[in-house]
C-alpha atoms as a PDB file:
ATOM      1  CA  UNK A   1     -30.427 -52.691  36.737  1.00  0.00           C
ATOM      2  CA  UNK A   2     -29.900 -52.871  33.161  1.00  0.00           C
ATOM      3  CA  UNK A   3     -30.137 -50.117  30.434  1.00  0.00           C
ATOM      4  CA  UNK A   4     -33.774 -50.414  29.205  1.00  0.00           C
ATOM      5  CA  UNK A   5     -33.933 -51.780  25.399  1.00  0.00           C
ATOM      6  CA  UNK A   6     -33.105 -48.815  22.929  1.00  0.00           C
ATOM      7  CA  UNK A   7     -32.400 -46.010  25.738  1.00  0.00           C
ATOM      8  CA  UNK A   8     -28.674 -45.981  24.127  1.00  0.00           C
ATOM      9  CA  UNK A   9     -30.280 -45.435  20.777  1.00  0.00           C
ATOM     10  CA  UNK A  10     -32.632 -42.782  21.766  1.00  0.00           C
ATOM     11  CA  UNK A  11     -34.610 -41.244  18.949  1.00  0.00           C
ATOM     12  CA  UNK A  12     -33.057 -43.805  16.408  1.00  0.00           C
ATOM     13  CA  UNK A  13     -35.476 -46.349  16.962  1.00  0.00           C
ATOM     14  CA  UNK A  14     -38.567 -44.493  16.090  1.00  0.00           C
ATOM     15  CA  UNK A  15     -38.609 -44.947  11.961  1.00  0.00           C
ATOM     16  CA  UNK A  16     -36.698 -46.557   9.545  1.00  0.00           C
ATOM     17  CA  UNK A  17     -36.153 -43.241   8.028  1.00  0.00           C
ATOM     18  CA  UNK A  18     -34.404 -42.054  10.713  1.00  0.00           C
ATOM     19  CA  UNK A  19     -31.966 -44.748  11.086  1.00  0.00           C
ATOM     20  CA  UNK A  20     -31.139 -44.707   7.299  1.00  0.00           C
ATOM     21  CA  UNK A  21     -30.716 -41.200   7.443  1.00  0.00           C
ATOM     22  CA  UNK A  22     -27.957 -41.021  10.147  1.00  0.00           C
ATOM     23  CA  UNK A  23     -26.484 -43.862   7.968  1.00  0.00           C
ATOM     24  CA  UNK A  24     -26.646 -42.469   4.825  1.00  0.00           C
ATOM     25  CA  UNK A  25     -24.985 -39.285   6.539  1.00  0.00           C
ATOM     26  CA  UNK A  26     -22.989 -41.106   7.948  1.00  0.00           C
ATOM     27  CA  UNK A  27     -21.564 -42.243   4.629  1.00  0.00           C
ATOM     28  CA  UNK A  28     -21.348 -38.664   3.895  1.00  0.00           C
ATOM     29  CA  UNK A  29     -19.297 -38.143   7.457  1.00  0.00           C
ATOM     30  CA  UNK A  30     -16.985 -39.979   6.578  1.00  0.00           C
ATOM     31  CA  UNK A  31     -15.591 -38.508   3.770  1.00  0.00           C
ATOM     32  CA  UNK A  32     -16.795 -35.173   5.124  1.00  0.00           C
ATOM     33  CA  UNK A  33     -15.210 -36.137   8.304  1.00  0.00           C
ATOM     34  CA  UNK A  34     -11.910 -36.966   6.785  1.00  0.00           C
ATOM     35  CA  UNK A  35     -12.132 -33.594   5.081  1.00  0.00           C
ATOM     36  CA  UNK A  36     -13.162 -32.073   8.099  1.00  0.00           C
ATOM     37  CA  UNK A  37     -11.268 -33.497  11.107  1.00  0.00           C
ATOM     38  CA  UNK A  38      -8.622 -31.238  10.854  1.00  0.00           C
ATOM     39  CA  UNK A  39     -11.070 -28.273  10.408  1.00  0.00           C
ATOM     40  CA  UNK A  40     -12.462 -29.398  14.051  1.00  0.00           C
ATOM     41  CA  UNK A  41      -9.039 -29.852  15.633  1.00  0.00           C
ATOM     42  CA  UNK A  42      -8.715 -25.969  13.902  1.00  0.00           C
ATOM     43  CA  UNK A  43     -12.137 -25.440  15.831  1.00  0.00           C
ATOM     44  CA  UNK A  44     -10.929 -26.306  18.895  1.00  0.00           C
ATOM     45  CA  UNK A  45      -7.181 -23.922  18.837  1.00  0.00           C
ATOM     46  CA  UNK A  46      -9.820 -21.355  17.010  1.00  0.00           C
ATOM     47  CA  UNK A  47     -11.693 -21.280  20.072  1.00  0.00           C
ATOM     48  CA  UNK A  48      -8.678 -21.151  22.173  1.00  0.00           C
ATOM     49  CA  UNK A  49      -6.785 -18.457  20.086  1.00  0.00           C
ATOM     50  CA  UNK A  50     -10.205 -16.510  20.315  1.00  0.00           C
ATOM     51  CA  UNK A  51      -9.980 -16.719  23.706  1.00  0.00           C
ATOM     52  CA  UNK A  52      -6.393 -15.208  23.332  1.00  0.00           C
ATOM     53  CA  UNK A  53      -7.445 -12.523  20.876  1.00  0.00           C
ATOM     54  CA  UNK A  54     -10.421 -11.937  23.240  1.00  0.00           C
ATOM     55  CA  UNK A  55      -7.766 -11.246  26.057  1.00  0.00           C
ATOM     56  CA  UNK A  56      -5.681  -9.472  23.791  1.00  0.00           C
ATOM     57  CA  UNK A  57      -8.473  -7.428  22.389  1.00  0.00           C
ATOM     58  CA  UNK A  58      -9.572  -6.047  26.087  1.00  0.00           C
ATOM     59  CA  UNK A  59      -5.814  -5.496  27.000  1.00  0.00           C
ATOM     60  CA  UNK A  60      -5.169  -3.484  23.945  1.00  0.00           C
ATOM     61  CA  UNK A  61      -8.749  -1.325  24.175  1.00  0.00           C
ATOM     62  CA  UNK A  62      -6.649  -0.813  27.558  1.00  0.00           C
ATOM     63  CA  UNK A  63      -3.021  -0.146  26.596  1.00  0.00           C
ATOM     64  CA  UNK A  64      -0.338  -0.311  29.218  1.00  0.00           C
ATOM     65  CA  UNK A  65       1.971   2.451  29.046  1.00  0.00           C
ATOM     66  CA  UNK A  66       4.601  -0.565  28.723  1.00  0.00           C
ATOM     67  CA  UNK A  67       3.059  -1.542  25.657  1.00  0.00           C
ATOM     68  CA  UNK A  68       3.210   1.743  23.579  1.00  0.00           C
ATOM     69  CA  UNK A  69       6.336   2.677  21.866  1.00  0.00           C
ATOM     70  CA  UNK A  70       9.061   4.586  23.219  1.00  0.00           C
ATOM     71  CA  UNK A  71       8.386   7.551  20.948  1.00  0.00           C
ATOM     72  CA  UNK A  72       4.464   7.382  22.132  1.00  0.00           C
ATOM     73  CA  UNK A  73       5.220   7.063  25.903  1.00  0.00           C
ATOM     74  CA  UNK A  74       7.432   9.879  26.843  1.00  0.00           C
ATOM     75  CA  UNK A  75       7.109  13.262  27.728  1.00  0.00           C
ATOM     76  CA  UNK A  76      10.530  14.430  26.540  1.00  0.00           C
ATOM     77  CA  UNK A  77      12.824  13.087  24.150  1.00  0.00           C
ATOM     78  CA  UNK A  78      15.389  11.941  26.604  1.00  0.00           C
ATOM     79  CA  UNK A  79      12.689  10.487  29.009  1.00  0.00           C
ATOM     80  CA  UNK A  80      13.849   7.629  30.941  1.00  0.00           C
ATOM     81  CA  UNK A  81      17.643   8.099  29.335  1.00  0.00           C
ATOM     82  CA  UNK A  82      20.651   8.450  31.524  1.00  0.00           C
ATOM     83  CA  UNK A  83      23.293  10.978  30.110  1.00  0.00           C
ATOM     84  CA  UNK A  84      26.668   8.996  29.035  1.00  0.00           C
ATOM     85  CA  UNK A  85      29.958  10.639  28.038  1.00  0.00           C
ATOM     86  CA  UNK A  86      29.768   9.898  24.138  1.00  0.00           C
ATOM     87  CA  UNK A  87      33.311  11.148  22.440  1.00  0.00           C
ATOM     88  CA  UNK A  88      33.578  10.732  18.755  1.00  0.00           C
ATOM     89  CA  UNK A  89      35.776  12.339  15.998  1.00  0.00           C
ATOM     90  CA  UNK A  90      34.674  14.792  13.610  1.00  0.00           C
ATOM     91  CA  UNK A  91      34.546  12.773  10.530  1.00  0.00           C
ATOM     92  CA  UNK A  92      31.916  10.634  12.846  1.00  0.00           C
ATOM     93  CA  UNK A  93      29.895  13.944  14.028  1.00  0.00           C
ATOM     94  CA  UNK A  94      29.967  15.462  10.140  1.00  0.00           C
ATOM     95  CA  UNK A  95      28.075  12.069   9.216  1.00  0.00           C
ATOM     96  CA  UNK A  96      25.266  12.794  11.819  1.00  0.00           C
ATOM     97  CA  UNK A  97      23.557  15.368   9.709  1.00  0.00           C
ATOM     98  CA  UNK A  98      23.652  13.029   6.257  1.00  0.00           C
ATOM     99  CA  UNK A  99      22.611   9.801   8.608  1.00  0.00           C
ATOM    100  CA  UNK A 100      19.778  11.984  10.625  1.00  0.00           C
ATOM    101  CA  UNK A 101      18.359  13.440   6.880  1.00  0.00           C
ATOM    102  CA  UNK A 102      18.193   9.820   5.780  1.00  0.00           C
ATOM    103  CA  UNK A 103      16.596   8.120   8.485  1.00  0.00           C
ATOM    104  CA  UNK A 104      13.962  11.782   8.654  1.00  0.00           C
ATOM    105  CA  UNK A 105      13.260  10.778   4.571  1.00  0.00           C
ATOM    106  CA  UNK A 106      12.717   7.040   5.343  1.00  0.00           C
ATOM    107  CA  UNK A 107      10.632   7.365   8.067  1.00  0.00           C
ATOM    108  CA  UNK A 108       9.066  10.827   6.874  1.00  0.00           C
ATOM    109  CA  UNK A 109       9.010  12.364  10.174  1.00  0.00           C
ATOM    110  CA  UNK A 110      11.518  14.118  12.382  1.00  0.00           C
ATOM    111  CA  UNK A 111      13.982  12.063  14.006  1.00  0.00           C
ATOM    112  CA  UNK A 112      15.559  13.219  16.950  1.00  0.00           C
ATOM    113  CA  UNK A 113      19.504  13.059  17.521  1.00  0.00           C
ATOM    114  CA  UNK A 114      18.901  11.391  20.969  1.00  0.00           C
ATOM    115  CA  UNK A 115      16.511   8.819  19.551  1.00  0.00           C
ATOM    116  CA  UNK A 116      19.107   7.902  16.311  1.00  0.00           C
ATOM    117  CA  UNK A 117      22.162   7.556  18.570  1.00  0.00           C
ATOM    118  CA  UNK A 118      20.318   5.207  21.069  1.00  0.00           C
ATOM    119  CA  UNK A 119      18.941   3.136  17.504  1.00  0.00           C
ATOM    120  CA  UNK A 120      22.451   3.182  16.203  1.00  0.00           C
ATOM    121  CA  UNK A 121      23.681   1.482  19.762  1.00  0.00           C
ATOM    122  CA  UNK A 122      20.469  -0.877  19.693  1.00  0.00           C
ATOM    123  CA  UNK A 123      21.655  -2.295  16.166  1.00  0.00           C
ATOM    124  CA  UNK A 124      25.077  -2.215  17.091  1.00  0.00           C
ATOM    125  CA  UNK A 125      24.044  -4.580  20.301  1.00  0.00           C
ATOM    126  CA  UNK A 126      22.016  -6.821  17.884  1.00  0.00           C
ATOM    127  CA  UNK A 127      24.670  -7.256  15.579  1.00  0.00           C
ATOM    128  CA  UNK A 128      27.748  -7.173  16.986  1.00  0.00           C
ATOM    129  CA  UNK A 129      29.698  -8.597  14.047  1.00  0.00           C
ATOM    130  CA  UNK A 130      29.517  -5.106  11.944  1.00  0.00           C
ATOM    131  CA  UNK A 131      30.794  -3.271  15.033  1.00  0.00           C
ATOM    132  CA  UNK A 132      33.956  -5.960  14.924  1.00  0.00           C
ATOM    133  CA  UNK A 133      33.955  -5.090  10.871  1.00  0.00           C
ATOM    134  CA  UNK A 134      35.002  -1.714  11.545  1.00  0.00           C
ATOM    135  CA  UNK A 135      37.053  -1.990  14.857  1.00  0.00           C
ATOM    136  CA  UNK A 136      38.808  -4.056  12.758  1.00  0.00           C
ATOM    137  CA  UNK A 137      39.203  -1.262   9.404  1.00  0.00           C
ATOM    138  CA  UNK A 138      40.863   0.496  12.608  1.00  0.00           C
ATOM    139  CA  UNK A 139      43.073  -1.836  13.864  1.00  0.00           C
ATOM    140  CA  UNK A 140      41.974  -4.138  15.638  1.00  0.00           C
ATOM    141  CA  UNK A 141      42.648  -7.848  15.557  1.00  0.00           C
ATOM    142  CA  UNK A 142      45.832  -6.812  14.081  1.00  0.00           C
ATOM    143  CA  UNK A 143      48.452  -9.367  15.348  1.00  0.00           C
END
């Protein structure tokens, strides 16, 4: 019913060579393992981040439309847009043509006055404290 004498130690019974190998590595482990328990621990999210990367690599060989940029996905520049009344004064509209050269130099490409606009109401939405900086050059908050 018992475990028969050395079947735990398998192979490590046959020479004394053996066994003081394993030991003498196993002095070497030690301070290998020390240096490399973290490395296995990295092993083990390596694998698992593969994995990822391996999912991630066959999704991107197969791009969603989704995934692609705005610029990339459409047809026409004002794809997927709704039309909204957009009123400004002519001090604002004479700054277009400066803003739109800019961003064309910067980005060395043609921007179009559709895609700036929507940007310009994108990084007004993200930072809403620079749209209060000049509602307030204009009045407001006055009290």
């Amino acid at each position: 019913m018992g475990l028969k004498s050395g079947s735990r130690d398998a192979g490590l019974d046959d020479s004394e060579g053996d066994v003081e190998q394993p030991e003498e590595q196993g002095i070497n482990e030690t301070v290998d393992d020390t240096a490399t328990e973290p490395l296995s621990i990295d092993t083990e999210e390596t694998e698992t981040e593969s994995k990822d990367k391996l999912d991630h690599k066959s999704e991107s060989q197969r791009p969603t439309m989704d995934s692609l940029p705005y610029k990339l996905r459409r047809d026409k520049v004002n794809e997927g847009r709704e039309q909204v009344p957009y009123f400004l004064r002519e001090e604002v509209i004479d700054g277009e043509a400066e803003l739109q050269d800019t961003l064309e130099e910067l980005l060395d490409e043609k921007v179009y006055k559709s895609d700036y606009r929507e940007a310009a109401m994108v990084v007004a939405q993200r930072n809403p404290e620079l749209i209060a900086e000049v509602l307030r050059e204009w009045g407001y908050d006055l009290r």
